[in-house]
PDB file of N, CA and C in Angstrom:
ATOM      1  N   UNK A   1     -53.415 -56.154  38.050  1.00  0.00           N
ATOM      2  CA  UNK A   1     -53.444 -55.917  36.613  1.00  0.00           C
ATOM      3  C   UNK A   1     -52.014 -55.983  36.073  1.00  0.00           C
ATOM      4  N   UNK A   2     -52.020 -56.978  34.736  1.00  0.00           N
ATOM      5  CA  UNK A   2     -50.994 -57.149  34.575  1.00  0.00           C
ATOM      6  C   UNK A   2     -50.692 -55.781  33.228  1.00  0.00           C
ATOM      7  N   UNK A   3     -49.424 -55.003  33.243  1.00  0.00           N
ATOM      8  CA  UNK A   3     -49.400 -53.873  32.343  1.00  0.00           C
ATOM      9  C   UNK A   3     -48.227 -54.438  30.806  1.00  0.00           C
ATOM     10  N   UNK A   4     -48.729 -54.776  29.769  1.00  0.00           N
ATOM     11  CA  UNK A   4     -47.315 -55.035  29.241  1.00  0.00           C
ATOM     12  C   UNK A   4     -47.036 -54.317  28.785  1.00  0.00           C
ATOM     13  N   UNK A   5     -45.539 -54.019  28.678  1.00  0.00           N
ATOM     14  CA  UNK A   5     -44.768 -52.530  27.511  1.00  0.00           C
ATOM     15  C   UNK A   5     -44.319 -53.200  26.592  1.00  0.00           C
ATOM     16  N   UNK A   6     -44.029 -54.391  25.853  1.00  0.00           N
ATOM     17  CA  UNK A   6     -43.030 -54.597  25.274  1.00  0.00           C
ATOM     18  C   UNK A   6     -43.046 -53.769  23.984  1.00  0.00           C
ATOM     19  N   UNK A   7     -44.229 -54.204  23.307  1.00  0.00           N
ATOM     20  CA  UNK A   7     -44.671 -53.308  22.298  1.00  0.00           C
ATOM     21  C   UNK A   7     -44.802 -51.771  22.214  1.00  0.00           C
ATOM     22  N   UNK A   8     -44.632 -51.088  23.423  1.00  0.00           N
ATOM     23  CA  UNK A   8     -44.768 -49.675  23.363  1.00  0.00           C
ATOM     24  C   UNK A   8     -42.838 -49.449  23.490  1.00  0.00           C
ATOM     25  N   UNK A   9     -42.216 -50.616  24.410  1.00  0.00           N
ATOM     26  CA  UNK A   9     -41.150 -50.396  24.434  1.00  0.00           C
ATOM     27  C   UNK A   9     -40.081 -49.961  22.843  1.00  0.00           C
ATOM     28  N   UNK A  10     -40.492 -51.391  22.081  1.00  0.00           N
ATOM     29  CA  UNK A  10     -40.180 -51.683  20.897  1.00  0.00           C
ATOM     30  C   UNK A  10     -40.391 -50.326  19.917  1.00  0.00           C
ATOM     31  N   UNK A  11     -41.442 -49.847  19.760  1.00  0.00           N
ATOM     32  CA  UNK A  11     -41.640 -48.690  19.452  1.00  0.00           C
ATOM     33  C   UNK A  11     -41.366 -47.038  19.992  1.00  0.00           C
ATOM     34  N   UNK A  12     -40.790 -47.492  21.079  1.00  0.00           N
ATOM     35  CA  UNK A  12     -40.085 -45.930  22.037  1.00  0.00           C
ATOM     36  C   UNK A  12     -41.497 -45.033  21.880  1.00  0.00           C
ATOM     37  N   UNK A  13     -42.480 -45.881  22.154  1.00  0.00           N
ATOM     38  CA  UNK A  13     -43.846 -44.785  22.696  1.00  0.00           C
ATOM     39  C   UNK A  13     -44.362 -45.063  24.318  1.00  0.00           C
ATOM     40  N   UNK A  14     -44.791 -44.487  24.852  1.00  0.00           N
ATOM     41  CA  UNK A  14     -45.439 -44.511  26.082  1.00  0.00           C
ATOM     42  C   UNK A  14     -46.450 -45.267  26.467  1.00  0.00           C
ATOM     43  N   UNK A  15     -46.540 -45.875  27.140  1.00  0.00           N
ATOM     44  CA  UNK A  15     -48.258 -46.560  26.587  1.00  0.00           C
ATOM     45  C   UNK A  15     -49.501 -45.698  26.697  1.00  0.00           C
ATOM     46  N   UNK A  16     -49.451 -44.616  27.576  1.00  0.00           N
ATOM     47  CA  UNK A  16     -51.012 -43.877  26.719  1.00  0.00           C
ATOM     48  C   UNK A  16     -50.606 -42.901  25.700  1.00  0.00           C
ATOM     49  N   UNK A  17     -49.366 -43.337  24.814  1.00  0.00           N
ATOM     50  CA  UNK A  17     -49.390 -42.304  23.891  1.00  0.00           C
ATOM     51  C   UNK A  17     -51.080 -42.637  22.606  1.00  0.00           C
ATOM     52  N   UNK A  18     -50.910 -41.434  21.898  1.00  0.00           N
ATOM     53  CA  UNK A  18     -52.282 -41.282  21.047  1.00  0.00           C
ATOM     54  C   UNK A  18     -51.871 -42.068  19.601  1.00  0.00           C
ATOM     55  N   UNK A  19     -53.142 -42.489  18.990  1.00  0.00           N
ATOM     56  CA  UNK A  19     -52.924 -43.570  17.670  1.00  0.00           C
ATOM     57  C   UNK A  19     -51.938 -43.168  16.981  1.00  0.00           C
ATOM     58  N   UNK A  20     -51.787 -41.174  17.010  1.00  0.00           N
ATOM     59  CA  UNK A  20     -50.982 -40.606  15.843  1.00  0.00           C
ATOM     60  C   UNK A  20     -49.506 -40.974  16.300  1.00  0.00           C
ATOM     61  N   UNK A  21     -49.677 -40.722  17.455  1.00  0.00           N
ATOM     62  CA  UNK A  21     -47.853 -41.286  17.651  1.00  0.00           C
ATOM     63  C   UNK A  21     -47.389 -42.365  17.669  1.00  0.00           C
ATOM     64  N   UNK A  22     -48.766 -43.474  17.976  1.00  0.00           N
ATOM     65  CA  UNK A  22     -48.092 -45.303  17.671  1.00  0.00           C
ATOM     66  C   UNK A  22     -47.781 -45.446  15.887  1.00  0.00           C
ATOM     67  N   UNK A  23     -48.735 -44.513  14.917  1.00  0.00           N
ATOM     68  CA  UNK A  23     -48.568 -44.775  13.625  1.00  0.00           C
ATOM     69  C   UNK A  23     -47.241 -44.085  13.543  1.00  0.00           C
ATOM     70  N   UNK A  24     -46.869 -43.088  13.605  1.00  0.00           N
ATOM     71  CA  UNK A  24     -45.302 -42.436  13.289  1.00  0.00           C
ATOM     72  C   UNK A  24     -44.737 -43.050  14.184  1.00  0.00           C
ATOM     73  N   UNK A  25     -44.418 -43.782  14.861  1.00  0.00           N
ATOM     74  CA  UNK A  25     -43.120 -44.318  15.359  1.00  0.00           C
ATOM     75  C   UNK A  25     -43.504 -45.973  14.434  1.00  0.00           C
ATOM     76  N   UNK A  26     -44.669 -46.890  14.457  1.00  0.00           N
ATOM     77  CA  UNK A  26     -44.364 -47.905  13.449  1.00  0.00           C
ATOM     78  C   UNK A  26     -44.206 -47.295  11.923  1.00  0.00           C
ATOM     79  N   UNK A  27     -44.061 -46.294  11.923  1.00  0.00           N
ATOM     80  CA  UNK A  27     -43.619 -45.872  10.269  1.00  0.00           C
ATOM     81  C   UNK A  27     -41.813 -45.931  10.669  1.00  0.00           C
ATOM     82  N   UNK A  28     -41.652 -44.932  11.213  1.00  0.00           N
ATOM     83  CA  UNK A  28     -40.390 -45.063  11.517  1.00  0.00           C
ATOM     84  C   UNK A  28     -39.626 -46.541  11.622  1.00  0.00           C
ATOM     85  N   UNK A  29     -40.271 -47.066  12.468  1.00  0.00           N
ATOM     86  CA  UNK A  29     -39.456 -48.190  12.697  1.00  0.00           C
ATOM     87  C   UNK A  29     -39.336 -49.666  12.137  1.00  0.00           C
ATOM     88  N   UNK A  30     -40.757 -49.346  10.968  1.00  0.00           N
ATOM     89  CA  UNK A  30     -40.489 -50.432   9.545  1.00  0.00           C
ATOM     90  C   UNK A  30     -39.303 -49.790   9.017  1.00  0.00           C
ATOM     91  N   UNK A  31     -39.237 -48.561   8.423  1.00  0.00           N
ATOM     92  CA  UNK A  31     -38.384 -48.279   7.627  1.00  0.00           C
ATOM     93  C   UNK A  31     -36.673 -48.148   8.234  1.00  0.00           C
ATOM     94  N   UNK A  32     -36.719 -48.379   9.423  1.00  0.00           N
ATOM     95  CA  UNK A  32     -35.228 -48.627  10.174  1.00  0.00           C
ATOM     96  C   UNK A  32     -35.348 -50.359   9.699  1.00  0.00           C
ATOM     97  N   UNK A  33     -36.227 -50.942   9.842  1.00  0.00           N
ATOM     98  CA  UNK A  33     -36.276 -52.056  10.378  1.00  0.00           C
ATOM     99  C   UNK A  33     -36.278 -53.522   8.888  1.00  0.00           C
ATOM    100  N   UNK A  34     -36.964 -52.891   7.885  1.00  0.00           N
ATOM    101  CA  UNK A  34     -37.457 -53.081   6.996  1.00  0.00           C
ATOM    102  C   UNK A  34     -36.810 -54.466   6.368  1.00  0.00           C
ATOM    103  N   UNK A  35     -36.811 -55.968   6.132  1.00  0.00           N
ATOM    104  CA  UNK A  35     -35.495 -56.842   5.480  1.00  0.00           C
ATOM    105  C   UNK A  35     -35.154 -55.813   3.955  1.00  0.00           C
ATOM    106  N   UNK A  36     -36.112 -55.894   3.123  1.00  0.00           N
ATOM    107  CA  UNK A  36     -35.605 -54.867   2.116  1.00  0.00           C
ATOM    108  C   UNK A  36     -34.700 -53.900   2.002  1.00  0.00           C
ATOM    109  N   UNK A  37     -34.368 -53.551   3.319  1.00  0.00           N
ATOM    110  CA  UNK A  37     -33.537 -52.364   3.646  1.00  0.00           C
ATOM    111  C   UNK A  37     -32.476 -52.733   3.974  1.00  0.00           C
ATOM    112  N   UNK A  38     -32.198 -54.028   4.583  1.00  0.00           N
ATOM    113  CA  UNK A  38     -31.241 -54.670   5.421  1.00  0.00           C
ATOM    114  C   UNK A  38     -31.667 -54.891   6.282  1.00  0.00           C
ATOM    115  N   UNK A  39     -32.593 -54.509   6.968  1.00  0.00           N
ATOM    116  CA  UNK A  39     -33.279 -55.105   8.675  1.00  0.00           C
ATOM    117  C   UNK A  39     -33.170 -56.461   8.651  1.00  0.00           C
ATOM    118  N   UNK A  40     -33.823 -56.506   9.736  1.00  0.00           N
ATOM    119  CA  UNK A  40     -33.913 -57.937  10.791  1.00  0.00           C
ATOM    120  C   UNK A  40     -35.620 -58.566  10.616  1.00  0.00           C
ATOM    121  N   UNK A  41     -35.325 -59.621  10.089  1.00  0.00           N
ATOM    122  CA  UNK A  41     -36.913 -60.210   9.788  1.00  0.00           C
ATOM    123  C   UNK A  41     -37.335 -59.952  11.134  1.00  0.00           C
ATOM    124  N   UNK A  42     -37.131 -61.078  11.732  1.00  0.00           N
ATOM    125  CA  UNK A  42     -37.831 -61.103  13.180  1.00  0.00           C
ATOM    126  C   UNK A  42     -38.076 -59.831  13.451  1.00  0.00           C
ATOM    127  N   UNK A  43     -37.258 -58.509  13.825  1.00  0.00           N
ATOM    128  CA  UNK A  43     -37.829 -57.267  14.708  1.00  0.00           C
ATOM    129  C   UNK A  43     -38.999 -56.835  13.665  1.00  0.00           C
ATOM    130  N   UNK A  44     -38.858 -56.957  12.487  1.00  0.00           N
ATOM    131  CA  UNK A  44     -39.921 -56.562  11.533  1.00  0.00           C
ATOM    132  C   UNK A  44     -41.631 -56.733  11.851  1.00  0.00           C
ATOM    133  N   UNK A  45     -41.080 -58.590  12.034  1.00  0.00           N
ATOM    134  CA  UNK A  45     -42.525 -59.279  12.874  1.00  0.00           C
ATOM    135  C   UNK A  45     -43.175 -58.236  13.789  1.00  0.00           C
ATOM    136  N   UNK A  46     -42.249 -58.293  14.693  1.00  0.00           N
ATOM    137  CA  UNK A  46     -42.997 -58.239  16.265  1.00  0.00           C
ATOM    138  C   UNK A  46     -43.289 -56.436  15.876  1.00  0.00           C
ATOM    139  N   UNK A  47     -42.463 -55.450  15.114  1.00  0.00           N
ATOM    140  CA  UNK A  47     -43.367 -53.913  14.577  1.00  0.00           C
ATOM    141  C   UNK A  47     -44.359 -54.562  13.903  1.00  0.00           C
ATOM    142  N   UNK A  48     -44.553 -55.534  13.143  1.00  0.00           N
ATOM    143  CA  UNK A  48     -45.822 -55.912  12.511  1.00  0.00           C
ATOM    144  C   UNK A  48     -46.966 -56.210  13.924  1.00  0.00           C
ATOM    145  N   UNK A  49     -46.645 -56.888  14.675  1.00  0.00           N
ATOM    146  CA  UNK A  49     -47.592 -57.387  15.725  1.00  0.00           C
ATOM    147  C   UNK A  49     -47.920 -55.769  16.474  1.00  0.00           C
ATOM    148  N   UNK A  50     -47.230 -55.047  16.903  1.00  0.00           N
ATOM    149  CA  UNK A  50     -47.399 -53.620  17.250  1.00  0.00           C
ATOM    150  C   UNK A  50     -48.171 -52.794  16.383  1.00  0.00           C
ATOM    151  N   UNK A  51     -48.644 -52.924  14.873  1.00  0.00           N
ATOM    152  CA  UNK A  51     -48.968 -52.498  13.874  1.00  0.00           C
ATOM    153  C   UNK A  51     -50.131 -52.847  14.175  1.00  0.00           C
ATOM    154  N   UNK A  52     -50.694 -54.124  14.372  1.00  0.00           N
ATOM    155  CA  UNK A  52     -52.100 -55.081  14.616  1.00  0.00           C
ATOM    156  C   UNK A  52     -52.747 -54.643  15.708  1.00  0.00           C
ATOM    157  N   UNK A  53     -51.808 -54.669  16.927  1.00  0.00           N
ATOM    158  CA  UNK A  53     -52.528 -54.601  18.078  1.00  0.00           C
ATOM    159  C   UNK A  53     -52.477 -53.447  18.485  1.00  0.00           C
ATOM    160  N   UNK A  54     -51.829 -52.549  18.830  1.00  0.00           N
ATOM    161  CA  UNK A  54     -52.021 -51.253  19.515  1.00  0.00           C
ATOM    162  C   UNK A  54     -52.701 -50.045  18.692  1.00  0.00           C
ATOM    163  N   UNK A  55     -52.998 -50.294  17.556  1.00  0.00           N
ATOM    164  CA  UNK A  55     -54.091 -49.160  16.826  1.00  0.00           C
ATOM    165  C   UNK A  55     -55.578 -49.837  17.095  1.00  0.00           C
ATOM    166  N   UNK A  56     -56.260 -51.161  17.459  1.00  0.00           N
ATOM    167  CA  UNK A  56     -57.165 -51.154  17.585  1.00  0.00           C
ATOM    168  C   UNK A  56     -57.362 -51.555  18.954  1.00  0.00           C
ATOM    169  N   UNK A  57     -58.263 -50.725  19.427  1.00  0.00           N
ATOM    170  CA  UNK A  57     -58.498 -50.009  20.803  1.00  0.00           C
ATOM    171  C   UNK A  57     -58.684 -51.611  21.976  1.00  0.00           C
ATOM    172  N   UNK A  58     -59.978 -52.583  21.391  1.00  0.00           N
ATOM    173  CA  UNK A  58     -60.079 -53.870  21.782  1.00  0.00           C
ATOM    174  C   UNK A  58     -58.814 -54.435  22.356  1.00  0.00           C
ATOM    175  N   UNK A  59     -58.077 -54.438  21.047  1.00  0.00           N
ATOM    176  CA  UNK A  59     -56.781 -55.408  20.913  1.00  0.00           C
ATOM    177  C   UNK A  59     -55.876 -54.650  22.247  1.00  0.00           C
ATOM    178  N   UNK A  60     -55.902 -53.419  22.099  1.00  0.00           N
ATOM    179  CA  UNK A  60     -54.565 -52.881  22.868  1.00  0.00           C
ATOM    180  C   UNK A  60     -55.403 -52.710  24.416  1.00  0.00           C
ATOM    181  N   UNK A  61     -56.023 -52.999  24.718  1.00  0.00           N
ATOM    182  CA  UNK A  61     -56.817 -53.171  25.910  1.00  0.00           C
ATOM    183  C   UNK A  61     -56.068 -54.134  26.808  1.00  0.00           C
ATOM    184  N   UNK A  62     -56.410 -55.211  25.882  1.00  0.00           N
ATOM    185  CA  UNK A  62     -56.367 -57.030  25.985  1.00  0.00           C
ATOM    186  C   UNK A  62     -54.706 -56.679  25.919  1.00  0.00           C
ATOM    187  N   UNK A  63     -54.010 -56.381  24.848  1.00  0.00           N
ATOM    188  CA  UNK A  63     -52.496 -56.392  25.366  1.00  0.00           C
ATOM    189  C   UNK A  63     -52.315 -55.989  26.661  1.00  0.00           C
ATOM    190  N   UNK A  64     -53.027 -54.472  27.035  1.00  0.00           N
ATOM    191  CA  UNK A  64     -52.282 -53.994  28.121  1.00  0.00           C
ATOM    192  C   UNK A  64     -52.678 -54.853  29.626  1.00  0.00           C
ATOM    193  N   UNK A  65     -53.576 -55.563  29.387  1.00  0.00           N
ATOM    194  CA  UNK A  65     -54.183 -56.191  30.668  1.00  0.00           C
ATOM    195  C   UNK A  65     -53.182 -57.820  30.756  1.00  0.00           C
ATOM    196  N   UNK A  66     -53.349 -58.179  29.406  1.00  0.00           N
ATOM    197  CA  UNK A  66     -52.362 -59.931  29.709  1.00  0.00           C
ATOM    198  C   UNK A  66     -51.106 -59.967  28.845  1.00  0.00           C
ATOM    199  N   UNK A  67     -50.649 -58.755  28.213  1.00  0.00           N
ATOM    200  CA  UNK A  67     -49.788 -59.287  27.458  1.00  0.00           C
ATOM    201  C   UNK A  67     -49.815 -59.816  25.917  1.00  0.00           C
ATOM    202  N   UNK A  68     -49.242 -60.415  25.544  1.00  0.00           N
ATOM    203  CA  UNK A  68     -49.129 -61.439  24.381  1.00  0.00           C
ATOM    204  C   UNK A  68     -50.438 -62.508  24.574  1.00  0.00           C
TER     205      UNK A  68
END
């Protein structure tokens, strides 16, 4: 089994952390991250892709088994 972190990495959560702590750390880390703010498009993306996939249960399954 393949395990990926990148997305839990990116977000400084654990991977069995709980929905409430993947949503407060992608809150956090749009608003570090934000271009509006000065951020970085790209890191914005990939908290956007962390936003998609690891709150719905399917999706973050399928991440944690292949990855991207």
């Amino acid at each position: 089994m393949v395990f990926a972190t990148f997305l839990y990495d990116l977000l400084e959560v654990e991977p069995n952390a709980t929905q409430k702590d993947i949503s407060k750390a992608v809150k956090i880390k749009s608003l570090e991250h934000h271009p509006d703010r000065g951020g970085n498009h790209e890191m914005m993306q990939k908290i956007n892709a962390a936003r998609q996939i690891l709150p719905d249960p399917e999706k973050r399954e399928l991440y944690d088994r292949s990855g991207w």
